[in-house]
Structures are given as C-alpha cells and as structure tokens.
C-alpha atoms as a PDB file:
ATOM      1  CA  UNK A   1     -93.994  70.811  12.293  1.00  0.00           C
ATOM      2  CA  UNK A   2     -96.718  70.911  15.581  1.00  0.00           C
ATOM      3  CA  UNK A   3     -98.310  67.556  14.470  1.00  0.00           C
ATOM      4  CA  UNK A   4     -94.155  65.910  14.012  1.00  0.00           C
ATOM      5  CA  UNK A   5     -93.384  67.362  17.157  1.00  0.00           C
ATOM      6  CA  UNK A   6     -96.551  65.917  19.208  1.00  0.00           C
ATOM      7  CA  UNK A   7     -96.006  62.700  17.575  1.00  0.00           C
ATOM      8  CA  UNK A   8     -92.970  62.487  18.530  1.00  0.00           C
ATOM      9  CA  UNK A   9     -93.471  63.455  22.375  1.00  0.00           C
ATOM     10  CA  UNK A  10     -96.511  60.553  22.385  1.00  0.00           C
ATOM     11  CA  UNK A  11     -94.119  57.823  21.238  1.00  0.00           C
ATOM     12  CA  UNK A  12     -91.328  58.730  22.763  1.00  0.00           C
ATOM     13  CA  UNK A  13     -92.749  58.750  26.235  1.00  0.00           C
ATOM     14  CA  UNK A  14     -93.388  54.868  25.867  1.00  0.00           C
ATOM     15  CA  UNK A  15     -90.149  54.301  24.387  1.00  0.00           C
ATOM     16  CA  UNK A  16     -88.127  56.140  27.054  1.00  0.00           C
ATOM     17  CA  UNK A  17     -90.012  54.084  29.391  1.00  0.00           C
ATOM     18  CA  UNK A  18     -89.204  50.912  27.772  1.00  0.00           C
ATOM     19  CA  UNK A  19     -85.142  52.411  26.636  1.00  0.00           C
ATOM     20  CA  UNK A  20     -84.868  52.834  30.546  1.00  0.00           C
ATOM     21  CA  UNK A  21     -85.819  49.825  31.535  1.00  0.00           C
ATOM     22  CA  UNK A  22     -84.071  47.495  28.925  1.00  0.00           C
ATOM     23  CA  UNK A  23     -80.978  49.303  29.516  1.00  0.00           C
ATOM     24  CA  UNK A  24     -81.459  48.643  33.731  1.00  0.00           C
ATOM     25  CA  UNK A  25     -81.959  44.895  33.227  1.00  0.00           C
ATOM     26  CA  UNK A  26     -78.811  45.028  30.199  1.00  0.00           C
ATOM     27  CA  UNK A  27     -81.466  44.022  27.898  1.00  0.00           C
ATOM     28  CA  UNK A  28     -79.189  44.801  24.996  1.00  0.00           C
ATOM     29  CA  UNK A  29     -81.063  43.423  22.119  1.00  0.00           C
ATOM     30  CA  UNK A  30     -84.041  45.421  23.174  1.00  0.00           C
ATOM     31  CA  UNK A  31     -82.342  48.392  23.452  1.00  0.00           C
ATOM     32  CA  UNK A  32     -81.141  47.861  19.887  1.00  0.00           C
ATOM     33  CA  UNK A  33     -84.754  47.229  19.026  1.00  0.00           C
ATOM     34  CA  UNK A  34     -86.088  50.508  20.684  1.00  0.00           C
ATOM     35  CA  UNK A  35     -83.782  52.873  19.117  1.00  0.00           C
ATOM     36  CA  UNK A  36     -83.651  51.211  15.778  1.00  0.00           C
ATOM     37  CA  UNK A  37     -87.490  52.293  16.110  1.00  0.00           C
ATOM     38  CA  UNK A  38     -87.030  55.076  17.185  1.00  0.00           C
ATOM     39  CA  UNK A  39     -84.474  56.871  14.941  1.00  0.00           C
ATOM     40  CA  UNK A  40     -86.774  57.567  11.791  1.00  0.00           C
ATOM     41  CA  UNK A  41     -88.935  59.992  14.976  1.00  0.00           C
ATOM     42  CA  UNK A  42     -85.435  61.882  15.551  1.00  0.00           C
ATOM     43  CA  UNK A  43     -85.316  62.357  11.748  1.00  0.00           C
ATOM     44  CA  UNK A  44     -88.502  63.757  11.448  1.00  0.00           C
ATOM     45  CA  UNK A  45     -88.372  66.664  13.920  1.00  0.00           C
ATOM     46  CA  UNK A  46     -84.832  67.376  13.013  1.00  0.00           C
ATOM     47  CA  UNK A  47     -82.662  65.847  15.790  1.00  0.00           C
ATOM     48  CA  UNK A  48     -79.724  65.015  13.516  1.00  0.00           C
ATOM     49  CA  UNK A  49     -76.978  64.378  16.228  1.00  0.00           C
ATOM     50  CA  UNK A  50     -79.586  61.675  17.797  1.00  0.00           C
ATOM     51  CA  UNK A  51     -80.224  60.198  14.762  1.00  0.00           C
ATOM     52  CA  UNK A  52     -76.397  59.730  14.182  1.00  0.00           C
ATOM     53  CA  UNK A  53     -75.919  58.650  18.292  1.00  0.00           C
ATOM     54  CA  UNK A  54     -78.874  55.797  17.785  1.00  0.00           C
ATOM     55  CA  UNK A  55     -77.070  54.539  14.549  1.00  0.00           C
ATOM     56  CA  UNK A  56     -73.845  54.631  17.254  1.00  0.00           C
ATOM     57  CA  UNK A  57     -75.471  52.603  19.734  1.00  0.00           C
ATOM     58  CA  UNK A  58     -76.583  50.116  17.249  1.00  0.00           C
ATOM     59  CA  UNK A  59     -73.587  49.322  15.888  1.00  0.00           C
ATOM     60  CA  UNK A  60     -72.377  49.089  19.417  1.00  0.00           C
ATOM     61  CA  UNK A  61     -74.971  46.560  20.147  1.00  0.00           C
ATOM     62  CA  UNK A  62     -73.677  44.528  17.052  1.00  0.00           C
ATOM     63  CA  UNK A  63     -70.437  43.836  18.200  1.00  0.00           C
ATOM     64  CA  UNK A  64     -68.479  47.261  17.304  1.00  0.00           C
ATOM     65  CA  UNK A  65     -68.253  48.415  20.784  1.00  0.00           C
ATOM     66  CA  UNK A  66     -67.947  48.014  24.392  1.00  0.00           C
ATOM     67  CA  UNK A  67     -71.661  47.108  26.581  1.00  0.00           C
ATOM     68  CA  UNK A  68     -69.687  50.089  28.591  1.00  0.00           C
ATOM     69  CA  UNK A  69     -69.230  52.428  26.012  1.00  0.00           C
ATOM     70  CA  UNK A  70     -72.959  51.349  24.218  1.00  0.00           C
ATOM     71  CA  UNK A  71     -74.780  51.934  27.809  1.00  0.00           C
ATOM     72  CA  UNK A  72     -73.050  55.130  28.447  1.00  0.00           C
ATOM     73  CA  UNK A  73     -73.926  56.360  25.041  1.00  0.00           C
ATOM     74  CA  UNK A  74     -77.428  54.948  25.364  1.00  0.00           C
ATOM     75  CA  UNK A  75     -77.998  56.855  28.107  1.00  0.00           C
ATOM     76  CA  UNK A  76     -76.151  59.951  26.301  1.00  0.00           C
ATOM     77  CA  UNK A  77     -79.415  59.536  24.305  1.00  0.00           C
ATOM     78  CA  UNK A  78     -81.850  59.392  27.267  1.00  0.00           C
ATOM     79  CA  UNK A  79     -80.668  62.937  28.660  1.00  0.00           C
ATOM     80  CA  UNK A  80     -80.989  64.145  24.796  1.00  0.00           C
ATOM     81  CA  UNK A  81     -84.647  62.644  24.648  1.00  0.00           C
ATOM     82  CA  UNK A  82     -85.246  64.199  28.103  1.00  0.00           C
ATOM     83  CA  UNK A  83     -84.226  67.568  27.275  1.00  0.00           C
ATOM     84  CA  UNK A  84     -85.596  67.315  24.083  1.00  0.00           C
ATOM     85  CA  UNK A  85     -89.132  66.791  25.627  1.00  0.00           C
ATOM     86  CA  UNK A  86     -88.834  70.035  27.567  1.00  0.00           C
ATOM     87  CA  UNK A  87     -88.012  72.366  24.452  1.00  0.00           C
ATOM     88  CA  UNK A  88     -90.797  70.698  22.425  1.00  0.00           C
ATOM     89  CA  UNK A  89     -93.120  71.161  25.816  1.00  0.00           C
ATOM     90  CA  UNK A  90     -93.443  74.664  24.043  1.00  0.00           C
ATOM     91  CA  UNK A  91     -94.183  73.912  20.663  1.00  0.00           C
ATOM     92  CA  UNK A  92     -96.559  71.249  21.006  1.00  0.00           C
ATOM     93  CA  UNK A  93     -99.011  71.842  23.412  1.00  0.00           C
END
C-alpha cells in the first residue's frame, strides 16, 4: 500500500497544480481531462467517495450540470486531494 500511496502523492501534486489552474482560467475540458486521469489513482489507494465525485464532475462537464455546480464540486475535490495529501504525509514518507 506505501508504493500506491507515494505514487499517488507524486502525480497528484502535478495534477492539483494543473486541476487549479484549469479550473481558474474555466478551462472546462481540461478539467474533465485531469480528473478523468486521475480517478483510476483515487481507486487505487481507496478513495471511493473521490472516485464517485470525479465521475460527478465529468458528467457535469458533459452537459449534465451547471459550470456552477461542476466548479464548486471540482473544487469539493481539491480540498479532498489536499487533505488527502496530509493523512498520506504519514504513510508514505
């Protein structure tokens, strides 16, 4: 579970980085792109209710939803990935 967890941390950092910044500039695509990417690392170390709030966001991105209600839920997922990086601080390093 140490190695999931560290790989998750590396490529998540970029990917916050990048979430944050598409979502600023209402990239929406990219956003979509991003988390699509990143869902199958929320899988891996367990994060279930991300997993299911990235498949959310998607969806909003197609169409389903509101930019509103997709950018509040994307960044939902940013303060999950956030926190998430300080309880894995423990396990991984």
């Amino acid at each position: 579970m140490q190695m999931y967890v560290r790989e998750y941390v590396v490529s998540m950092s970029g990917r916050l980085r990048a979430l944050k910044e598409a979502l600023e500039l209402e990239k929406y695509h990219d956003v979509g792109t991003i988390i699509h990417k990143a869902k199958s690392l929320f899988n891996v170390v367990g994060m279930e209710e991300q997993f299911r709030l990235a498949t959310h966001i998607e969806m909003g991105i197609n169409k389903r939803y509101s930019r509103e209600m997709t950018k509040e839920h994307t960044l939902n997922l940013i303060k999950d990935i956030e926190q998430s990086f300080e309880e894995f601080k423990v396990i991984s390093f």
